[in-house]
C-alpha atoms as a PDB file:
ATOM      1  CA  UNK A   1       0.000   0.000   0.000  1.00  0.00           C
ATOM      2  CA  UNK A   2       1.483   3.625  -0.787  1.00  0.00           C
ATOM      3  CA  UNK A   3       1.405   6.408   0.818  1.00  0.00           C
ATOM      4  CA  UNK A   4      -1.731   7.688  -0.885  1.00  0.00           C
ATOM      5  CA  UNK A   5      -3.505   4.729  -0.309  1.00  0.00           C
ATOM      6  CA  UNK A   6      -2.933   4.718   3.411  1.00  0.00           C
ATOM      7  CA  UNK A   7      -3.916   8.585   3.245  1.00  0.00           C
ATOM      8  CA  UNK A   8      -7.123   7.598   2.117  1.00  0.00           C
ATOM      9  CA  UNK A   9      -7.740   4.550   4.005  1.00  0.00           C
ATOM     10  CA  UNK A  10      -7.305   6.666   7.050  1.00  0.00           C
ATOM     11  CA  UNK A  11      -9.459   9.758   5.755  1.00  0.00           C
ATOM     12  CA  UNK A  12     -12.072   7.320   5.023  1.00  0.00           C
ATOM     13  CA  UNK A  13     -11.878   5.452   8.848  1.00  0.00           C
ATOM     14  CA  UNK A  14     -12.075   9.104  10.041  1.00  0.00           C
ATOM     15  CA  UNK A  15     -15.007   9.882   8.160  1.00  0.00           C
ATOM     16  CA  UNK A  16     -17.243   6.835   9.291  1.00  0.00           C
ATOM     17  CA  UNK A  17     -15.993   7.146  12.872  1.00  0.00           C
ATOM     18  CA  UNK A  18     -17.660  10.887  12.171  1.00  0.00           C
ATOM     19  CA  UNK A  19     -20.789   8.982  10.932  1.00  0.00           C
ATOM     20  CA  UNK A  20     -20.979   6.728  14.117  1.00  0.00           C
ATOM     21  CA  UNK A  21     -21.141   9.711  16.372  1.00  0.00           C
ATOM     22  CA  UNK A  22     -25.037   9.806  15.043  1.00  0.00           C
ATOM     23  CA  UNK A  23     -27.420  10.410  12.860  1.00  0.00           C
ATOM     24  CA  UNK A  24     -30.392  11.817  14.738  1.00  0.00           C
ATOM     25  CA  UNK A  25     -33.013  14.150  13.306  1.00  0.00           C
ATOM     26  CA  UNK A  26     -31.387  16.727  15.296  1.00  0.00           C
ATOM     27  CA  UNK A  27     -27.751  16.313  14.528  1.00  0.00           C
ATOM     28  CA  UNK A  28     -28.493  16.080  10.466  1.00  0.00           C
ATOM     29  CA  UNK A  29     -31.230  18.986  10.839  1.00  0.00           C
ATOM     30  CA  UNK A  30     -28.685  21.045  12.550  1.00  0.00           C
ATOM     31  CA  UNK A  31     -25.841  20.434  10.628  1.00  0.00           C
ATOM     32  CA  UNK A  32     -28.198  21.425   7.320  1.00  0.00           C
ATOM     33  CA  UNK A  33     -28.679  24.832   8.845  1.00  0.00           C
ATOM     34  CA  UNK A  34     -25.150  25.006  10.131  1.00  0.00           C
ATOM     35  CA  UNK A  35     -23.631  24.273   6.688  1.00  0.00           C
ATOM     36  CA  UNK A  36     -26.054  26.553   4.663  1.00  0.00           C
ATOM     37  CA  UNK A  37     -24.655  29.354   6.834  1.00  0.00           C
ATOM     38  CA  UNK A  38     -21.477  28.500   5.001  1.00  0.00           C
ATOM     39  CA  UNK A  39     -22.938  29.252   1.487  1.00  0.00           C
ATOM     40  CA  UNK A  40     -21.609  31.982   1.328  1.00  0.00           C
ATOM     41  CA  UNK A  41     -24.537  34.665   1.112  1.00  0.00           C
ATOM     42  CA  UNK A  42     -24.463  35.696   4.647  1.00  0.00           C
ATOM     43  CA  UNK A  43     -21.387  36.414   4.878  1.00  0.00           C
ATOM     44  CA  UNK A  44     -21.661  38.644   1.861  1.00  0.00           C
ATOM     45  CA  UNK A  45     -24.851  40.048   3.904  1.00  0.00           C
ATOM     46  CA  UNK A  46     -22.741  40.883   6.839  1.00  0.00           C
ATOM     47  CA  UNK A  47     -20.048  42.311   5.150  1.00  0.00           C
ATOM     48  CA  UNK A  48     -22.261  44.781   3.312  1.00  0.00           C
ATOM     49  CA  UNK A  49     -23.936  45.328   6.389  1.00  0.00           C
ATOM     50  CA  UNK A  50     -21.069  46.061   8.714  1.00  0.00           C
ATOM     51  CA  UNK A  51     -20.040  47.933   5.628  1.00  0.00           C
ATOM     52  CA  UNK A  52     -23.008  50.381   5.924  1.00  0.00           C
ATOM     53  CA  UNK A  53     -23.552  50.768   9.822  1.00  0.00           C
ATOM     54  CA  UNK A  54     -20.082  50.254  11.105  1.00  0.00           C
ATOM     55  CA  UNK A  55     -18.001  53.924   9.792  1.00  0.00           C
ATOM     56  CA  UNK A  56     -15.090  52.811  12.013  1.00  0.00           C
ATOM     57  CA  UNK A  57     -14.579  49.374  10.577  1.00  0.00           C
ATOM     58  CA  UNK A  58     -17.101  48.227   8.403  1.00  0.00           C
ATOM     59  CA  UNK A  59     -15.717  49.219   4.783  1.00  0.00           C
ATOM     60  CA  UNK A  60     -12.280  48.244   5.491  1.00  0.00           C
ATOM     61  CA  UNK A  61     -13.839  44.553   6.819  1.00  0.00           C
ATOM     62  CA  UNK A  62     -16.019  44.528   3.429  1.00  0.00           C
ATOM     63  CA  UNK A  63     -13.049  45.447   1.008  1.00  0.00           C
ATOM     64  CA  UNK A  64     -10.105  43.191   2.888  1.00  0.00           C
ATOM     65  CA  UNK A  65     -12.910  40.143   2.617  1.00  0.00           C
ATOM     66  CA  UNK A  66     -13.722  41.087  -1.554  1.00  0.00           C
ATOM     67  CA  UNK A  67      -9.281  40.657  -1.524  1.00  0.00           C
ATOM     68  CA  UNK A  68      -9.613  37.272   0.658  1.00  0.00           C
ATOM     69  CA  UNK A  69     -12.295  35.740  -1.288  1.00  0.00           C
ATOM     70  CA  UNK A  70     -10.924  36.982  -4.360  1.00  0.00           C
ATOM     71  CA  UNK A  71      -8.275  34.926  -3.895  1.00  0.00           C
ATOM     72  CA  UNK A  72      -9.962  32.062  -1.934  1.00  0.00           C
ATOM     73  CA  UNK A  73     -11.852  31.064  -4.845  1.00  0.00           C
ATOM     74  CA  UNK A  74     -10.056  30.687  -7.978  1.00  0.00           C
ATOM     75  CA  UNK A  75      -7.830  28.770  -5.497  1.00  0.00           C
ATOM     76  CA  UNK A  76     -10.613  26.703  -4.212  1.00  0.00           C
ATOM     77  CA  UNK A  77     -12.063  26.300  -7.740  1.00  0.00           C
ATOM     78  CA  UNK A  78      -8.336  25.298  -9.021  1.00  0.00           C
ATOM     79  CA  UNK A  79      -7.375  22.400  -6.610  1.00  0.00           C
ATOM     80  CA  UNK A  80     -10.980  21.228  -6.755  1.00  0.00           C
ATOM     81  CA  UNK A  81     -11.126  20.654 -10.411  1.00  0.00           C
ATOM     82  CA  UNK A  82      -6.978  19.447 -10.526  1.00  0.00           C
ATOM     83  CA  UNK A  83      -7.583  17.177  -7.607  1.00  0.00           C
ATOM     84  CA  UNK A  84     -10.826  15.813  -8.662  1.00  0.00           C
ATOM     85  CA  UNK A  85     -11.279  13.905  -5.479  1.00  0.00           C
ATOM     86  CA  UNK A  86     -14.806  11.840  -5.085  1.00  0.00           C
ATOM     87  CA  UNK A  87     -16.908  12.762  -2.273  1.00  0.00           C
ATOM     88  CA  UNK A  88     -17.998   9.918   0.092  1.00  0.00           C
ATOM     89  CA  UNK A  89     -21.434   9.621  -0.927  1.00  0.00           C
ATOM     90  CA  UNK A  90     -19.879   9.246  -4.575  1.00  0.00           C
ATOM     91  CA  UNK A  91     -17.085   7.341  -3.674  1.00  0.00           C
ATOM     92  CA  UNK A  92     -18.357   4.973  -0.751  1.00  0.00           C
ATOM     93  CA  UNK A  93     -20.572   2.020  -1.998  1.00  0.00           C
ATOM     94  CA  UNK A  94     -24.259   1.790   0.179  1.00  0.00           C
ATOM     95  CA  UNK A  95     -23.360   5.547   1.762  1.00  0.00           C
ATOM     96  CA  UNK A  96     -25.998   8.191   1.126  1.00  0.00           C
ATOM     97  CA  UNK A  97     -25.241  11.516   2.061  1.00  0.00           C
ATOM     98  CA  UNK A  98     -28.183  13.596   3.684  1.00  0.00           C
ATOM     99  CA  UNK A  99     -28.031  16.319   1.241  1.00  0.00           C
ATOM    100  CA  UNK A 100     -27.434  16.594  -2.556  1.00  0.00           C
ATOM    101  CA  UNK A 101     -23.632  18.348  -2.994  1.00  0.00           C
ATOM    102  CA  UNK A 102     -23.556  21.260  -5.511  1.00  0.00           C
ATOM    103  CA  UNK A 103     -20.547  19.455  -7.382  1.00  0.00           C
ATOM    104  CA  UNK A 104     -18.977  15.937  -7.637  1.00  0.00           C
ATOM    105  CA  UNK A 105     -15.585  16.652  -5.926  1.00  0.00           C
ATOM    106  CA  UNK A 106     -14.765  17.402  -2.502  1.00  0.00           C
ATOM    107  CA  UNK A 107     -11.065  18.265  -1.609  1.00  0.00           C
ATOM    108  CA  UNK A 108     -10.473  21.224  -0.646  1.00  0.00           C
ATOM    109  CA  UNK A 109     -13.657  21.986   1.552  1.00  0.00           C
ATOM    110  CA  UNK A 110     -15.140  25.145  -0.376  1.00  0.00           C
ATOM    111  CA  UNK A 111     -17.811  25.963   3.102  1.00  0.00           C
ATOM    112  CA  UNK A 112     -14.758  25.103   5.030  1.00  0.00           C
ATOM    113  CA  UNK A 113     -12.584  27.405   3.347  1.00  0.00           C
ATOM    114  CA  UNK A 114     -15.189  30.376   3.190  1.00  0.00           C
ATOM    115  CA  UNK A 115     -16.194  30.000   6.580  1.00  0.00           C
ATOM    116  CA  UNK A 116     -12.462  30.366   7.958  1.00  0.00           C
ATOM    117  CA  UNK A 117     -11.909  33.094   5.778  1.00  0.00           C
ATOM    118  CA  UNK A 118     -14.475  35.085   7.406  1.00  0.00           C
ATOM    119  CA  UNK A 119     -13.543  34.053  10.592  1.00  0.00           C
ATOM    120  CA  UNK A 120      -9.709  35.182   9.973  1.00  0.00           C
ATOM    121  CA  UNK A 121     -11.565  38.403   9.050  1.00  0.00           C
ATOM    122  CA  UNK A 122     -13.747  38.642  11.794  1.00  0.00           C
ATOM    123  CA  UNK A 123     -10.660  37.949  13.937  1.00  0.00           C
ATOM    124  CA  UNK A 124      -8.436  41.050  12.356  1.00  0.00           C
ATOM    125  CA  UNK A 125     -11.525  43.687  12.440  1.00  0.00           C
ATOM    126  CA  UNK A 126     -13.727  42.150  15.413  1.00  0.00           C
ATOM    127  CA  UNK A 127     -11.137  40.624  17.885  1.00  0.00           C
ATOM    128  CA  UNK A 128     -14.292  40.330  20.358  1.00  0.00           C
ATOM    129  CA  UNK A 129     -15.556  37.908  17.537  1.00  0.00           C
ATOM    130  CA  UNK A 130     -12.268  35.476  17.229  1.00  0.00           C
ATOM    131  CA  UNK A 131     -13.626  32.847  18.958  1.00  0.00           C
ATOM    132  CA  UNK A 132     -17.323  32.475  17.835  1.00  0.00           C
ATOM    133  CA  UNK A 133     -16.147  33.839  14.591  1.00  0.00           C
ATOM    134  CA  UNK A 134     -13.478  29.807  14.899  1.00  0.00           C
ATOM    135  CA  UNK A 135     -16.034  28.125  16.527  1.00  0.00           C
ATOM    136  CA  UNK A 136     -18.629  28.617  13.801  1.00  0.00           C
ATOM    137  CA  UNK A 137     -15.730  27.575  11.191  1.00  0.00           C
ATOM    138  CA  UNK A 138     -15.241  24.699  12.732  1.00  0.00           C
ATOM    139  CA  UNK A 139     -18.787  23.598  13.124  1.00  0.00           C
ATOM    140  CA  UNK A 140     -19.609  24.691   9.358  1.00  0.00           C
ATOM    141  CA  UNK A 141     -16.416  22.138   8.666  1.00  0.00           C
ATOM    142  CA  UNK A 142     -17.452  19.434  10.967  1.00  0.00           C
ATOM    143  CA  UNK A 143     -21.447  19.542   9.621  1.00  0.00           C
ATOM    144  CA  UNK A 144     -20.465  18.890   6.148  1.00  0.00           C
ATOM    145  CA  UNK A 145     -18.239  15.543   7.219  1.00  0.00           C
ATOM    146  CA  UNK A 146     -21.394  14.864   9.187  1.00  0.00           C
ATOM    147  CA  UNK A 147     -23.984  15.760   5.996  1.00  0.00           C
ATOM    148  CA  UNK A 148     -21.670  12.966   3.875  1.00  0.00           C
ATOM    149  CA  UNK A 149     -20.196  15.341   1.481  1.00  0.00           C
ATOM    150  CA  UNK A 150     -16.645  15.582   3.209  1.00  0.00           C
ATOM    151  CA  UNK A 151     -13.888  13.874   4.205  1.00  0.00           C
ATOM    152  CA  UNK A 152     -12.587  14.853   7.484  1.00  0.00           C
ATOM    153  CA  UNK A 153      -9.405  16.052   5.461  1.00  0.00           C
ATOM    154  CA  UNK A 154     -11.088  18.251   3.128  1.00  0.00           C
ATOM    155  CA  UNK A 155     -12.386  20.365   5.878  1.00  0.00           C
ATOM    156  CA  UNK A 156      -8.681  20.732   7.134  1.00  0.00           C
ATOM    157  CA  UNK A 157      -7.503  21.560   3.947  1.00  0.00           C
ATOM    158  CA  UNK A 158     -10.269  24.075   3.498  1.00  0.00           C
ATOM    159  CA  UNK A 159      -9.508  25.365   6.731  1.00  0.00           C
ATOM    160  CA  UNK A 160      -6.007  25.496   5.837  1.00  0.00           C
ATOM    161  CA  UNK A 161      -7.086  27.684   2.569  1.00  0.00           C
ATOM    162  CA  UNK A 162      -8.849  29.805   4.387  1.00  0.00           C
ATOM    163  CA  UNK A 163      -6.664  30.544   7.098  1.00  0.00           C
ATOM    164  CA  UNK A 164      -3.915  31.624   3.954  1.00  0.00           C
ATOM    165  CA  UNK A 165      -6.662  33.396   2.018  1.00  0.00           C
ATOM    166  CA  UNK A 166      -7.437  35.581   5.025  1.00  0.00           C
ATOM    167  CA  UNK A 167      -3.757  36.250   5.712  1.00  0.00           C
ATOM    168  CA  UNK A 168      -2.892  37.110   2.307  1.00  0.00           C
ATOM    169  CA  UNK A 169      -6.052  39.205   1.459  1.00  0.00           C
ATOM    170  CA  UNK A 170      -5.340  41.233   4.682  1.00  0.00           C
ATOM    171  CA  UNK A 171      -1.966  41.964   4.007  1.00  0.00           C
ATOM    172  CA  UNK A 172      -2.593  43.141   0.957  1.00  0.00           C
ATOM    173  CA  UNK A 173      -5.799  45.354   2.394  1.00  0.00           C
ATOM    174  CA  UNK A 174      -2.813  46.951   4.646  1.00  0.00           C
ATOM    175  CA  UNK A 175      -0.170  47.721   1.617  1.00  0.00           C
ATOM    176  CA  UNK A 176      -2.987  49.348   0.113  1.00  0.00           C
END
């Protein structure tokens, strides 16, 4: 077995240990609303909002995200398509995910890598907001290995994006 192999055979034990930790109506109902919250409209919503009622903050958050996602995405959209890894409920025979994912492949994590984008943001301009800003990174990561549509891996490697995204998008906000 090579080293990708054993990669993957471990990505896929970690993503049905995520699967036994439940599948209640309340879990998978949660994790739906959890994940849609990493579609990426609201945070568009609260960036134009902060943009219009915060004068202190609010247009500098808006304009260093528009840098960070600018570069998040053709990123994102990049690996996706080069990597072309199946996601589980493609790839994992008698596995049905609990939603239907927008596109075949899964790695990077596009909800993870949005999600801790914003929350980088969030960090930099709202440092009251670092740690719900994380926490709510995290949990849009973790419902979308819980949904089916992720391996545990993609979310870290979204995360991972993210995090760089961010960083890079804010550093060039400041040399502007």
């Amino acid at each position: 077995m090579n080293h990708l192999q054993k990669f993957n055979a471990f990505d896929t034990r970690a993503f049905h240990w995520c699967q036994g930790l439940g599948h209640s109506l309340p879990l998978i109902t949660g994790s739906r609303w959890i994940s849609r919250l990493g579609d990426g409209g609201v945070y568009l919503l609260l960036g134009v909002g902060l943009a219009l009622w915060d004068d202190q903050d609010g247009e500098a958050f808006m304009l260093a995200g528009l840098l960070a996602y600018a570069i998040e995405l053709p990123v994102y959209l990049l690996l996706k398509n080069t990597i072309r890894r199946d996601r589980p409920c493609h790839r994992l025979q008698g596995f049905e995910a609990a939603i239907e994912p927008s596109d075949r492949f899964s790695f990077p994590s596009g909800h993870a890598a949005g999600a801790f984008v914003f929350a980088m943001l969030l960090a930099e301009f709202y440092p009251v907001l670092l740690l719900p800003g994380f926490v709510l990174a995290c949990l849009v990561g973790a419902s979308r290995v819980m949904l089916g549509v992720h391996y545990p891996t993609d979310i870290a490697a979204g995360a991972v994006l993210g995090l760089s995204a961010g960083l890079v998008g804010l550093g060039l906000w400041e040399w502007l």
